[in-house]
Protein backbone atom coordinates (compact mmCIF):
# COMPACT_ATOMS: atom_id res chain seq x y z
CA UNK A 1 61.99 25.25 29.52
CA UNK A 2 64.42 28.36 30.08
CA UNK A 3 65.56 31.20 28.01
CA UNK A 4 68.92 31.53 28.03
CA UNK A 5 68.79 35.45 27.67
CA UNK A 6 66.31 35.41 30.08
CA UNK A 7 67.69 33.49 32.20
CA UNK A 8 71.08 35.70 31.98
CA UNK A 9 69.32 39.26 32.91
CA UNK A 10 67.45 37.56 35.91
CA UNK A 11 70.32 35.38 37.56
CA UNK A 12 73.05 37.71 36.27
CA UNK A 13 74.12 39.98 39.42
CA UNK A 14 73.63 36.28 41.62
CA UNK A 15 75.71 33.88 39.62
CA UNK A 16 78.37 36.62 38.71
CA UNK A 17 78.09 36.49 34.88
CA UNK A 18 79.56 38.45 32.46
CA UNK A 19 79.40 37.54 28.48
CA UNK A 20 82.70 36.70 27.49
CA UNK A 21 81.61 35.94 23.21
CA UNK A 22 79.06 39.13 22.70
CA UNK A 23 77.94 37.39 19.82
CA UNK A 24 76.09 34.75 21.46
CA UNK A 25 72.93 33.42 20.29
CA UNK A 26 70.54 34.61 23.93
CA UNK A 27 67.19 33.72 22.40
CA UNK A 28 67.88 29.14 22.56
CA UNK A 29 66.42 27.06 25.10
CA UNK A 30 67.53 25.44 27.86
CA UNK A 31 65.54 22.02 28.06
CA UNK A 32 66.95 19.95 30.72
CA UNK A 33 67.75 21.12 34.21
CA UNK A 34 71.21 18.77 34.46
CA UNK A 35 74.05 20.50 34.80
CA UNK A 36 77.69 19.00 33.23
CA UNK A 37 81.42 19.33 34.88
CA UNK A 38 83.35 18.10 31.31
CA UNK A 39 85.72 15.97 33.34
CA UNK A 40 86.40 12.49 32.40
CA UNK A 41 84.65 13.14 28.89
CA UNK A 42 87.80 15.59 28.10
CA UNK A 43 90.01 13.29 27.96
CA UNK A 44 88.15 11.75 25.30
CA UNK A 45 85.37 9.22 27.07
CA UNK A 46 82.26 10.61 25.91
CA UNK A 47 80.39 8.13 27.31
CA UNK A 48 77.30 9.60 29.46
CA UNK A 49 78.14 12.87 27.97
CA UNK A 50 74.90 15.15 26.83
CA UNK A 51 75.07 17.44 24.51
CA UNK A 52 71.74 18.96 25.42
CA UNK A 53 73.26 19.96 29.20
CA UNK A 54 75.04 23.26 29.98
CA UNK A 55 78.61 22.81 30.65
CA UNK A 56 80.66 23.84 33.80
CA UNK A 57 84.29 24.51 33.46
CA UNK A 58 85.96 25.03 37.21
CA UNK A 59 89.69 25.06 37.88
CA UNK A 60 90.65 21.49 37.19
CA UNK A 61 89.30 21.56 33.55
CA UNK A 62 90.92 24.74 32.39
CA UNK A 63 94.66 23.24 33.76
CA UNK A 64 93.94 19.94 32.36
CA UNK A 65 93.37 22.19 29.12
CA UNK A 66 96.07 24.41 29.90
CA UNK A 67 98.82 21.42 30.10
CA UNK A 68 97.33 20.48 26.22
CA UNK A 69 99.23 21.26 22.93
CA UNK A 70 96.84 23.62 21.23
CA UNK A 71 95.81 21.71 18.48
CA UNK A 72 95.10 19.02 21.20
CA UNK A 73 93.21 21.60 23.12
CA UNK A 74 90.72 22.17 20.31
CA UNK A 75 90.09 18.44 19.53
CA UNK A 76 89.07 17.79 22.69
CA UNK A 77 86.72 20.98 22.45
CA UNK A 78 85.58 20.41 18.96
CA UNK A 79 84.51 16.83 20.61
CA UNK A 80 82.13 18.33 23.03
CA UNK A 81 80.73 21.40 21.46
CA UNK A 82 77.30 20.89 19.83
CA UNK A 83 74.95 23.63 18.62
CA UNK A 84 72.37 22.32 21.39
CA UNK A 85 74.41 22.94 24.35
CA UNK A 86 72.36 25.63 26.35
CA UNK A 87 75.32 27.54 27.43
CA UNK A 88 78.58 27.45 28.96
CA UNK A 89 80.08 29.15 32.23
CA UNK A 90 83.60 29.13 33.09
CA UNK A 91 84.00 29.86 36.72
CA UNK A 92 86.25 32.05 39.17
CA UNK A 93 86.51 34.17 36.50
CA UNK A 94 89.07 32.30 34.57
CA UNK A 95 89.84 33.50 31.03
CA UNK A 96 88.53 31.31 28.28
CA UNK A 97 91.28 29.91 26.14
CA UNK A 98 91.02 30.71 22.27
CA UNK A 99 89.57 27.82 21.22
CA UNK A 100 86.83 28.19 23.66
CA UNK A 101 85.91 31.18 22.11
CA UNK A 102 86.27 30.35 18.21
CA UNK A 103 84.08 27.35 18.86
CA UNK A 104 81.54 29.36 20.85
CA UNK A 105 81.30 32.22 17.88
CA UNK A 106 80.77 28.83 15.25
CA UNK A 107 78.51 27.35 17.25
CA UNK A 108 76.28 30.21 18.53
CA UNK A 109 76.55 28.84 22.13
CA UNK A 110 76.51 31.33 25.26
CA UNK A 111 80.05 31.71 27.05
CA UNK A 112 80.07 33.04 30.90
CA UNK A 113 82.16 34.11 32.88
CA UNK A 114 81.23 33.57 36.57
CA UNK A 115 83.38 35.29 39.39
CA UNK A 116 81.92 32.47 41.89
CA UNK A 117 83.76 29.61 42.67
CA UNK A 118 83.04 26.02 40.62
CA UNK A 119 81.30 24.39 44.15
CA UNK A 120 79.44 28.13 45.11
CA UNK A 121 78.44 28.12 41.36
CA UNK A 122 77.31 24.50 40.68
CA UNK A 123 74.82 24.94 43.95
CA UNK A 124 73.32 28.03 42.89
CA UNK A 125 72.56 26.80 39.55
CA UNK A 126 71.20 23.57 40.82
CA UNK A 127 68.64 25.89 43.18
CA UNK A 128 67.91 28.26 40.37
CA UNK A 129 66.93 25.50 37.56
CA UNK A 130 64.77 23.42 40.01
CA UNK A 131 62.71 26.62 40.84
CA UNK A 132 63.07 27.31 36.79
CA UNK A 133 61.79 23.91 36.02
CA UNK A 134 59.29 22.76 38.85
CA UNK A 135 55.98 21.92 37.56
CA UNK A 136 53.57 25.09 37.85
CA UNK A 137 50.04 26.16 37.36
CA UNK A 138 47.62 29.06 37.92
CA UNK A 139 44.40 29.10 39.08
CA UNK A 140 41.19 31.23 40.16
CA UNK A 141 41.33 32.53 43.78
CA UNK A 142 43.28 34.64 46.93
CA UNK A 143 46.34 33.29 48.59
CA UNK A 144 46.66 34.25 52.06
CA UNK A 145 49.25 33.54 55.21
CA UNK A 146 46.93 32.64 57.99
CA UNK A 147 48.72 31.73 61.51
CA UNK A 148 51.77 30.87 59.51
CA UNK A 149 49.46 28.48 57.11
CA UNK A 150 48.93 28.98 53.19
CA UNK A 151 45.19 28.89 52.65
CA UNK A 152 44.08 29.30 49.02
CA UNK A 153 40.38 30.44 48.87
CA UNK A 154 38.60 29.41 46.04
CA UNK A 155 35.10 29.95 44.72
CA UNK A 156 32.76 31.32 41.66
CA UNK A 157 33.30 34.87 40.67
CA UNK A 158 31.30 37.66 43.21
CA UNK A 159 31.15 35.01 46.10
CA UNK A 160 33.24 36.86 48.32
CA UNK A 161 36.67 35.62 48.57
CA UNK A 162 38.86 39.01 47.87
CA UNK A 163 36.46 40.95 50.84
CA UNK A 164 37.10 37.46 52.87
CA UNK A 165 40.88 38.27 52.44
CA UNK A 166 40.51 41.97 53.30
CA UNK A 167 38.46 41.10 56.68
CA UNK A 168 41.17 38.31 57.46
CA UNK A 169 44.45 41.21 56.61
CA UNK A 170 41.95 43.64 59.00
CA UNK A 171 42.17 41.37 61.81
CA UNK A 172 46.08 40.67 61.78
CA UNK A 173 48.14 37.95 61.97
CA UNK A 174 47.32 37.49 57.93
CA UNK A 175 49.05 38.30 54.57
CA UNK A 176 47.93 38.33 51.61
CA UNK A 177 49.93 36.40 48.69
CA UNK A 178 47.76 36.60 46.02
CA UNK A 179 44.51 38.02 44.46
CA UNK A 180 42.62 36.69 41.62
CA UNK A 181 45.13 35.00 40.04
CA UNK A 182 47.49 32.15 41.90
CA UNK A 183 50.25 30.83 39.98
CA UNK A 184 51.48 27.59 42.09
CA UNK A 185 55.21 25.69 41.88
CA UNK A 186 55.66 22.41 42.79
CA UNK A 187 58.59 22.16 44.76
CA UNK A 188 61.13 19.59 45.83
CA UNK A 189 58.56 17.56 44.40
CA UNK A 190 56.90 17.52 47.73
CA UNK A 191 55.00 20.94 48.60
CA UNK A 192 53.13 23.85 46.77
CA UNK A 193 54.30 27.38 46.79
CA UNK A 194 51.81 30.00 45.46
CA UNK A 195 52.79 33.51 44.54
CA UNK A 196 51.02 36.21 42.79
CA UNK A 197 51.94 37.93 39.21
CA UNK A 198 53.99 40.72 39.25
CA UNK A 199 51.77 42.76 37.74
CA UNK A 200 49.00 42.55 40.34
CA UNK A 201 50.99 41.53 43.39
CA UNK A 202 49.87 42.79 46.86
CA UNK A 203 46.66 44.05 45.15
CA UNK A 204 42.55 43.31 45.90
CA UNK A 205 39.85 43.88 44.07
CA UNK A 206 37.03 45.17 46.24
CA UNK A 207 33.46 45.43 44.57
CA UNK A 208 32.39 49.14 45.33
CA UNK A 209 35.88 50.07 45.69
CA UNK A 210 37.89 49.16 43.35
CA UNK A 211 41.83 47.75 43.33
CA UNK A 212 43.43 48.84 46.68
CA UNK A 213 46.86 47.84 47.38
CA UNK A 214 47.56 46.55 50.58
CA UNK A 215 51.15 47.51 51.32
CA UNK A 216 50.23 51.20 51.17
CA UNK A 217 47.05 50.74 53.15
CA UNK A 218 47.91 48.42 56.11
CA UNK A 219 52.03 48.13 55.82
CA UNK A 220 54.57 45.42 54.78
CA UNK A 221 53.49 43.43 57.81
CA UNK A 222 49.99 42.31 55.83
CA UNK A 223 52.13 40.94 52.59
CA UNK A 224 54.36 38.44 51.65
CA UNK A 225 55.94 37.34 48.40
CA UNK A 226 54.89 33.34 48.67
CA UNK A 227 53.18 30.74 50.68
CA UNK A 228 53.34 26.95 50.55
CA UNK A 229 49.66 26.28 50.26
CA UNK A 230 48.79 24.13 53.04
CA UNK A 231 44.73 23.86 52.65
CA UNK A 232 42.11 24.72 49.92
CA UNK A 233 38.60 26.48 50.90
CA UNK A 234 35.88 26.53 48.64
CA UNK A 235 33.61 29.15 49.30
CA UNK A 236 30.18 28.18 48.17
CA UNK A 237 26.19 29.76 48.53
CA UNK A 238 24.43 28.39 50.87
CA UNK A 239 22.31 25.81 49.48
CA UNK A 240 19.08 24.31 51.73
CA UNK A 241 19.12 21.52 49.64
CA UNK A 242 22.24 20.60 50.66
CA UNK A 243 23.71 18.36 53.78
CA UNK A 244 26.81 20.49 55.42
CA UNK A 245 28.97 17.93 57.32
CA UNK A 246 27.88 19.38 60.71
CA UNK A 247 30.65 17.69 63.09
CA UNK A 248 33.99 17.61 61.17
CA UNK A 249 34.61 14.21 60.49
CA UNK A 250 34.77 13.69 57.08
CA UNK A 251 38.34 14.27 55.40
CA UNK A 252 38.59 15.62 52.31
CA UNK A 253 41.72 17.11 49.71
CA UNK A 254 42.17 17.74 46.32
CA UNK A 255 44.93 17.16 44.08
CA UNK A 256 47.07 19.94 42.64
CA UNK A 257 50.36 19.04 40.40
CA UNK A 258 50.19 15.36 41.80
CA UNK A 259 50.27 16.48 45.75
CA UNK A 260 47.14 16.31 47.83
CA UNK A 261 46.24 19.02 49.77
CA UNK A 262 43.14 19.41 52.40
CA UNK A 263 40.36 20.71 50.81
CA UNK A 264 37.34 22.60 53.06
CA UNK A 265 34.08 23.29 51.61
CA UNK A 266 32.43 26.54 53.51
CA UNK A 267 28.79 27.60 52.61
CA UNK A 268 28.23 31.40 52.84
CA UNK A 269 25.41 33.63 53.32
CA UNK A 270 24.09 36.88 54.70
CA UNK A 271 24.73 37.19 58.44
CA UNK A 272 27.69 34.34 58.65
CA UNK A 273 31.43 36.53 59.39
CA UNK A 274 33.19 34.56 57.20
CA UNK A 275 36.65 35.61 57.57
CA UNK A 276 36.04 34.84 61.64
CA UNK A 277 35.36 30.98 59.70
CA UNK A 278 38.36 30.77 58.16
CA UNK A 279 39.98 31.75 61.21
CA UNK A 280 38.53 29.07 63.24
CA UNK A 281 38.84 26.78 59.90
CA UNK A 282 43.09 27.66 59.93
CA UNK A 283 43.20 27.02 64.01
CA UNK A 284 41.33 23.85 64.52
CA UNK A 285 43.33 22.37 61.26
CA UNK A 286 47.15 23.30 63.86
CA UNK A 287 45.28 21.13 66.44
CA UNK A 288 44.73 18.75 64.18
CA UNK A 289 48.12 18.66 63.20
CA UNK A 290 49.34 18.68 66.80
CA UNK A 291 47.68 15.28 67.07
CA UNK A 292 44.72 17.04 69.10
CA UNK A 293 40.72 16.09 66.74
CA UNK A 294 37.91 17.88 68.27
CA UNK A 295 35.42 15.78 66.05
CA UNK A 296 37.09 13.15 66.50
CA UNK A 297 37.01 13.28 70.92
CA UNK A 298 33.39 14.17 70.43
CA UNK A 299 32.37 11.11 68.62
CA UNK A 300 34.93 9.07 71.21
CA UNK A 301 33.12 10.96 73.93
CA UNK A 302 29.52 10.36 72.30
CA UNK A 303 30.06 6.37 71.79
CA UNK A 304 31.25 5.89 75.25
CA UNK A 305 28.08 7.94 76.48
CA UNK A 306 26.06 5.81 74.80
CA UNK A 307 27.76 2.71 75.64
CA UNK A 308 26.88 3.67 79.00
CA UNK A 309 23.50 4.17 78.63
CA UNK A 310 23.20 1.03 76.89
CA UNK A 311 25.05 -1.17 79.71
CA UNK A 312 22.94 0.30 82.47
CA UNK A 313 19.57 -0.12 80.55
CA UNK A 314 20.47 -3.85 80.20
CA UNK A 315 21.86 -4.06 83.94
């Protein structure tokens, strides 16, 4: 769901919109991310026509309306203006006719003016309202860039994951997205993309510091505004009681917004240089995608050893 007036004071300066009725209702809703060209339905064929989509007038609709008697003009207008239309843009700046604007002012709807042309226009409202409509979330954790990978480190409060961030930024070759808070997009329907809240973006929280900001401190270089989040690490006490998988075999993920993404569970205590983990964690995974498994040529390695063994003890 969008705000119209919202929407307007973000998107403004990029989609070239000026308010052409000043009387316009800003505060509605935009609830569907379709987009409508009038065409066909103003000659009268309503059929597939929603009144619930915002409606794109481009050159051919306003000289189609242009060639119209004006009392024919505002029939056809009257037919699709509805109180639930989210708004309406009229492209390369073309003047709205009269009874554009008369049934705008009745009906409260928003009426643009865009200074982009209809084809420039209809793309960079189709980007903007999938990025305004993707399914999001937020969660508990930091966001980093690691060797080009987005690896969201998760974990209970005090465990260490903002000083795990600062030692990874320390080293290079990192950035930090997010601290604390991770608000995730699905998009295209096929990745993640975290960023962090304006309000605390490129900030940690260091215990027996305080909030540091990291642009000031180590340069642009060590930030960036988004990641797609490519793996999840848990960071975890070290437990006795518990079996750590000791070899690397075992595959794991979790699912965020539908998508599964790998999920790494990494014990920590005194002594262990955790952010020199997560290093190691972030490289072996780009062999792994490479096709290259260390865990998985040991155990090849290991079974042929033994096979071995076993065929000369029998010989």
């Amino acid at each position: 769901m969008v705000y119209i007036g919202e929407f307007f004071r973000k998107y403004q300066e990029i989609l070239g919109l000026s308010l052409h009725v000043k009387e316009s209702k800003l505060d509605r809703e935009m609830k569907q991310v379709e987009l409508e060209r009038p065409g066909l339905a103003l000659t009268g064929f309503l059929k597939g026509h929603s009144p619930r989509r915002a409606l794109i007038f481009g050159r051919i609709e306003m000289e189609y309306l242009r060639e119209l008697k004006p009392l024919e003009r505002k029939k056809r207008l009257e037919a699709l203006f509805s109180p639930e239309i989210p708004f309406i843009i009229v492209a390369r700046n073309l003047r709205p006719f009269e009874q554009m604007t008369t049934l705008a002012c009745q009906s409260g709807v928003p009426l643009f003016r865009s200074t982009l042309r209809t084809h420039a226009l209809l793309s960079q409202l189709n980007v903007i309202l999938l990025e305004e409509f993707a399914p999001t979330l937020s969660c508990h954790g930091t966001l980093v860039e690691s060797f080009g990978l987005g690896l969201l480190i998760q974990g209970d409060s005090s465990v260490g994951k903002s000083e795990t961030a600062l030692g990874l930024i320390e080293r290079g070759h990192h950035r930090l997205i997010s601290d604390d808070v991770v608000m995730i997009k699905k998009k295209e329907g096929q990745h993640l993309v975290g960023r962090g809240p304006e309000l605390t973006r490129h900030l940690l929280e260091i215990r027996g510091i305080g909030i540091i900001n990291v642009a000031h401190l180590y340069g642009a270089v060590c930030i960036s505004e988004e990641a797609k989040i490519d793996m999840v690490v848990k960071l975890e006490e070290w437990d006795d009681d518990h079996f750590y998988d000791r070899v690397g075999l075992e595959e794991k993920h979790i699912e965020m917004l539908g998508i599964r993404v790998p999920f790494f569970v990494m014990p920590v205590k005194p002594g262990r240089d955790v952010s020199l983990l997560l290093e190691t964690l972030v490289l072996n995974y780009r062999l792994k995608q490479m096709g290259y498994n260390s865990a998985k040529e040991f155990n090849r390695k290991l079974l042929e050893t033994i096979k071995s063994r076993t065929a000369v003890k029998v010989s």
